[in-house]
Protein backbone atom coordinates (compact mmCIF):
# COMPACT_ATOMS: atom_id res chain seq x y z
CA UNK A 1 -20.87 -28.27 24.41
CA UNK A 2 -21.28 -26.84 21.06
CA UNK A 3 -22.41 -23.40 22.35
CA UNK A 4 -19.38 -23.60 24.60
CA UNK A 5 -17.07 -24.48 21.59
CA UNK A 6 -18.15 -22.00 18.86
CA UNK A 7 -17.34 -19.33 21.51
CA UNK A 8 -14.29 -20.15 22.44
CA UNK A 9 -13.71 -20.25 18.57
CA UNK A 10 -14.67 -17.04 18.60
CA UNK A 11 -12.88 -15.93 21.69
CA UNK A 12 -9.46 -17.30 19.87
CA UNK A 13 -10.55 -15.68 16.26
CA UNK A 14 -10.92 -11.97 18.61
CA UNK A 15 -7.72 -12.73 19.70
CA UNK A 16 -5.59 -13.53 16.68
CA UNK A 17 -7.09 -10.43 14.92
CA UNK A 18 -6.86 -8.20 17.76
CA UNK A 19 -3.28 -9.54 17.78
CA UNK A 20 -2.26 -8.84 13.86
CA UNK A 21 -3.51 -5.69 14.15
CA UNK A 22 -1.76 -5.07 16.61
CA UNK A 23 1.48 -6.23 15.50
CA UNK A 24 0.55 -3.73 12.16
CA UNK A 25 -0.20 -0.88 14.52
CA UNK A 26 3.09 -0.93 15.76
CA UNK A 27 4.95 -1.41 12.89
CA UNK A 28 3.21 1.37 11.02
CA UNK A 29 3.06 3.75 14.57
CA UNK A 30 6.72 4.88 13.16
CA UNK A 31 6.55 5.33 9.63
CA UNK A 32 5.42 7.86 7.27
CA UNK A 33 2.27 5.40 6.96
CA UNK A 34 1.41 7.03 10.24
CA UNK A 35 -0.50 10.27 8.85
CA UNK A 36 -1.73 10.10 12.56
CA UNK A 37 1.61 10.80 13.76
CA UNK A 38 2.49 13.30 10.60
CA UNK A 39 -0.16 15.48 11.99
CA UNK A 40 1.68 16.40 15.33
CA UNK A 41 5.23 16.52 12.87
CA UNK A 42 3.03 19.29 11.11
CA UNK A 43 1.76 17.95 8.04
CA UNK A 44 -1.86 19.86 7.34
CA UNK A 45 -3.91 16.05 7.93
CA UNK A 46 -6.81 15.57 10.11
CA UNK A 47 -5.86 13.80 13.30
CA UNK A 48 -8.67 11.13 13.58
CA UNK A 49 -6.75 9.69 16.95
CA UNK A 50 -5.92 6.34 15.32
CA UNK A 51 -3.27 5.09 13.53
CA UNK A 52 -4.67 2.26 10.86
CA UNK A 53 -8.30 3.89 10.09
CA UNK A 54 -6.13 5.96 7.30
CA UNK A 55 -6.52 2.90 5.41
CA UNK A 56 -8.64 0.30 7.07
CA UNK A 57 -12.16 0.22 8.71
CA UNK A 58 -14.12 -2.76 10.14
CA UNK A 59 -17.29 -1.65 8.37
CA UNK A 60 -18.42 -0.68 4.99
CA UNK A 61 -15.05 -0.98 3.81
CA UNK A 62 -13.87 -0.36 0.03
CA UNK A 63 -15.22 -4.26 -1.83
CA UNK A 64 -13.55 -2.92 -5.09
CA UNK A 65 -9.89 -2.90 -4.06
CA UNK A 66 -8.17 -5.78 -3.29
CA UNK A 67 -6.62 -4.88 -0.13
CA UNK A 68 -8.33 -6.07 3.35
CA UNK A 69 -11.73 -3.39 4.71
CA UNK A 70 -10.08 -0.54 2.66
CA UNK A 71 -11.34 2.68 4.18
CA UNK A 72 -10.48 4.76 0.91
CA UNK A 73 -12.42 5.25 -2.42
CA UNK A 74 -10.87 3.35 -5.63
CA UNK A 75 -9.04 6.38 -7.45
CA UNK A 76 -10.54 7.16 -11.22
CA UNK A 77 -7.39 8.70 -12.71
CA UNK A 78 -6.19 7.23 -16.08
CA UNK A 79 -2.81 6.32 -15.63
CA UNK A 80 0.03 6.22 -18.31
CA UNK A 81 1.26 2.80 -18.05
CA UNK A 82 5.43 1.62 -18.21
CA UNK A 83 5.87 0.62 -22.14
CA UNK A 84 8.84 -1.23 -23.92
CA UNK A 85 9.67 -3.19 -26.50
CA UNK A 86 11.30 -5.61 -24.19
CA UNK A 87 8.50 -6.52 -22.58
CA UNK A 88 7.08 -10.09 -23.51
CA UNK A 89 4.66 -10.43 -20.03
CA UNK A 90 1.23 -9.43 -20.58
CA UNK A 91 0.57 -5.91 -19.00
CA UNK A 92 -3.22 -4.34 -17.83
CA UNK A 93 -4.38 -1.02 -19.70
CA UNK A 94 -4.43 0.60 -16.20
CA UNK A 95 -3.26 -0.19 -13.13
CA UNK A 96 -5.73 -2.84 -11.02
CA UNK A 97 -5.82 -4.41 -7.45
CA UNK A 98 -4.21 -3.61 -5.03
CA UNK A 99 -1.77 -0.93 -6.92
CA UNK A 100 -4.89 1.04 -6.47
CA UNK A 101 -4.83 1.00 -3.19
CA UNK A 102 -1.41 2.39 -3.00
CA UNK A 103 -2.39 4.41 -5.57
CA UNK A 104 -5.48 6.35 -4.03
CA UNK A 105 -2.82 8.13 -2.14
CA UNK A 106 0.38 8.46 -4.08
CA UNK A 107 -0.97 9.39 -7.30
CA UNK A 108 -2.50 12.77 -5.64
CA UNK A 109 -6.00 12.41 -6.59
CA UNK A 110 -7.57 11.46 -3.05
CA UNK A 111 -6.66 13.49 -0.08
CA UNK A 112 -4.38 11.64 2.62
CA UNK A 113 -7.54 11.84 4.96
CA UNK A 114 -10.40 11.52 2.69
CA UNK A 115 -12.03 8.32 3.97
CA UNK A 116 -15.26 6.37 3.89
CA UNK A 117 -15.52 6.00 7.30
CA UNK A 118 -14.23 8.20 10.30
CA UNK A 119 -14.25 6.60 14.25
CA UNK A 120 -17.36 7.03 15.69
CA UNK A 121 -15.51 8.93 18.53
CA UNK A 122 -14.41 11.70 16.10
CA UNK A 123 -16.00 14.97 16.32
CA UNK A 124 -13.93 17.03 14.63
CA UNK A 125 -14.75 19.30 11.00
CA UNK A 126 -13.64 16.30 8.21
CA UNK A 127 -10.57 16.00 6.11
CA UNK A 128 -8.06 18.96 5.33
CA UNK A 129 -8.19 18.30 1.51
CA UNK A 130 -4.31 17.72 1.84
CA UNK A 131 -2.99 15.81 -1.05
CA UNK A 132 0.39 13.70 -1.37
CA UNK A 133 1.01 16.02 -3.82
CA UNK A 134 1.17 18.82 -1.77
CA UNK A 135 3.20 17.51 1.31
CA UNK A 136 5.80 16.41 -1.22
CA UNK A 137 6.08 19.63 -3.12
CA UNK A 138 5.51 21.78 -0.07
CA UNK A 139 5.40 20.37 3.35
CA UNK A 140 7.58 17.86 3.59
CA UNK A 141 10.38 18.05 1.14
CA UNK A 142 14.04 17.25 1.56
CA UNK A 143 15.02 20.26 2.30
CA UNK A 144 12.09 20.85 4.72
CA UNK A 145 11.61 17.53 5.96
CA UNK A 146 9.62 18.87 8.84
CA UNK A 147 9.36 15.94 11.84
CA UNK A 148 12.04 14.16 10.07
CA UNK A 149 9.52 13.54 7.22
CA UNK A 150 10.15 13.23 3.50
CA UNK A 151 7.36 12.81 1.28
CA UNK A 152 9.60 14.04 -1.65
CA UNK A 153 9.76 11.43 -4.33
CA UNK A 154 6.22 9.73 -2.41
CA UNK A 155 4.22 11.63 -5.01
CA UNK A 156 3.55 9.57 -8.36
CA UNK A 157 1.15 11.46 -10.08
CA UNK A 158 -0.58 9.10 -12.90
CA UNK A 159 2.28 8.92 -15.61
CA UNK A 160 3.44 5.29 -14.50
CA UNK A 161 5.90 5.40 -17.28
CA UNK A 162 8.93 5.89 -15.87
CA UNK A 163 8.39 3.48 -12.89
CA UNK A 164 8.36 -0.36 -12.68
CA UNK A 165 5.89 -2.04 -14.42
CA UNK A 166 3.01 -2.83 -12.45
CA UNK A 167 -0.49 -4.81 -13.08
CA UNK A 168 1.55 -7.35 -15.19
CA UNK A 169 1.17 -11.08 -15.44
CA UNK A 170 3.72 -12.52 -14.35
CA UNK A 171 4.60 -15.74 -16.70
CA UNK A 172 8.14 -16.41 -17.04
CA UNK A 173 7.52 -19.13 -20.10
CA UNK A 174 7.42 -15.82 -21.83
CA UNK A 175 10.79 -15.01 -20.82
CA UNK A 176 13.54 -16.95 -19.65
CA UNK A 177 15.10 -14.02 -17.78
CA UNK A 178 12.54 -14.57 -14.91
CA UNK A 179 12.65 -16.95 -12.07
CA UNK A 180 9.84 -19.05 -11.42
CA UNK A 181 7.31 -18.20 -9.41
CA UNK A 182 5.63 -21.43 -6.74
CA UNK A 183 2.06 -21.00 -5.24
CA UNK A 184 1.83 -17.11 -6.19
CA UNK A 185 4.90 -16.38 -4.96
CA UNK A 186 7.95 -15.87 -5.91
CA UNK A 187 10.31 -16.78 -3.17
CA UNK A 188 9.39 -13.86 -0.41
CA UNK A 189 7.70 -11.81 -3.08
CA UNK A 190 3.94 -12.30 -3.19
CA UNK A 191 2.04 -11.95 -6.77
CA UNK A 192 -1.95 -10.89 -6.53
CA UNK A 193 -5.06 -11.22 -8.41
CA UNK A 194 -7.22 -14.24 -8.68
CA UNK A 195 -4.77 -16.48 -10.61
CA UNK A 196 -2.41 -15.42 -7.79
CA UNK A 197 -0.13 -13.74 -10.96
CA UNK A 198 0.06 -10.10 -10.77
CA UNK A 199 2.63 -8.20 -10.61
CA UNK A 200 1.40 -5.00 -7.90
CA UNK A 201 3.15 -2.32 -5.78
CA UNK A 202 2.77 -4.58 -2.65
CA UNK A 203 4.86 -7.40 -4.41
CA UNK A 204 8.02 -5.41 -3.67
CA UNK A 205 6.26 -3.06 -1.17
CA UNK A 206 5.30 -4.03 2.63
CA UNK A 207 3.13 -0.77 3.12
CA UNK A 208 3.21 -2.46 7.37
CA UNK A 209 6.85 -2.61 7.50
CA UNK A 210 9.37 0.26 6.81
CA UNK A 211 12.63 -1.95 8.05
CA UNK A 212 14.15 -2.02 4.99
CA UNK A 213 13.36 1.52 3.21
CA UNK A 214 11.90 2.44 1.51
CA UNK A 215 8.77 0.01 3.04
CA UNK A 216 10.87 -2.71 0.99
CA UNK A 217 9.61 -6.44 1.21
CA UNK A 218 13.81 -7.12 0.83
CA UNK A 219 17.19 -5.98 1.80
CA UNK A 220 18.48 -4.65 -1.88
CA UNK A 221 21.94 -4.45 -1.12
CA UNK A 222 23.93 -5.83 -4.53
CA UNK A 223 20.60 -5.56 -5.99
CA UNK A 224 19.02 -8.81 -3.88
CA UNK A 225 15.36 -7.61 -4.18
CA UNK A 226 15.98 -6.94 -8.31
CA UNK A 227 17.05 -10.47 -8.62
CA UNK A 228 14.52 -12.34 -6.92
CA UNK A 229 12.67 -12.25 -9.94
CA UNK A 230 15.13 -11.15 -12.97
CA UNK A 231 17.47 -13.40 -13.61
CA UNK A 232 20.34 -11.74 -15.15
């Protein structure tokens, strides 16, 4: 009875994560997250015929990121991190956690198809050395969005300092113009790290989900996604 039970436990774990991933697959399949796609809109990527291992693999993945069997290798850049007076939160030197995994693409240092691990079923010459950089400059500007595709604006380079803090700590005692945050979130906004605190891309960004654009975790109509956490 207890052989019978551990695999049907195991049965019903196969099927939940054969089920999320899934559900990811097909929100990604029509993104720009979808460099399998981009290929056959004509962006210079290798085609490795699946959609998620351009970020995820069941084996050997990535332990130093903290994003879920990370198929991609931590980026070393030195980044140039937002700075202001006004700032009373705590921020990191350099961006950490999972900013880096957004990061080992859209700061330009890691081809789009470098990877740790390809699909076994792959047989084809390895990665095109094809940069974000390049497909926003190039490829896949505005006024060449080629297969609808606009990488312009996708390519952050490592001078963070003229976008939104990120790798902050998150501790609104420090300033009353913050909501509170409850169980490391902060309502529909999730915070990372291991005190469940940080302040990373993903916290406004749902890299799974491009519904609200630009891969926004909220509608920011009237500013709505601003104001979840500043309170003005």
């Amino acid at each position: 009875m207890r052989k019978l039970s551990a695999a049907l436990c195991m049965v019903a774990l196969f099927a939940f994560v054969s089920g999320a991933m899934a559900q990811f697959g097909n929100k990604v399949a029509d993104t720009p997250h979808n460099l399998r796609k981009a290929t056959t809109d004509g962006m210079p990527v290798e085609d490795y015929g699946e959609i998620c291992v351009y970020c995820h693999t069941p084996h050997s993945a990535n332990t130093n990121i903290e994003a879920p069997l990370w198929n991609r290798e931590t980026p070393v850049s030195q980044y140039t991190m937002y700075s202001s007076p006004t700032i009373d939160m705590t921020m990191a030197n350099s961006a950490q956690g999972v900013s880096l995994a957004c990061l080992s693409c859209h700061d330009g240092s890691i081809a789009l198809d470098q990877l740790i691990n390809v699909p076994s079923a792959y047989s084809g010459t390895g990665p095109s050395g094809t940069t974000i950089e390049t497909c926003a400059t190039q490829c896949h500007t505005g006024s060449n969005p080629a297969g609808g595709i606009n990488f312009e604006g996708t390519f952050l380079g490592t001078d963070l300092s003229n976008d939104h803090p990120i790798s902050i700590t998150y501790d609104p005692t420090k300033d009353p113009k913050f909501k509170p945050a409850s169980n490391g979130m902060i309502d529909v906004l999730p915070l990372y790290g291991a005190g469940k605190d940080q302040v990373e891309c993903a916290t406004c960004h749902n890299p799974h989900d491009n519904s609200t654009r630009p891969f926004l975790r909220k509608d920011n109509t009237n500013s709505a996604l601003c104001l979840t956490c500043h309170d003005i």
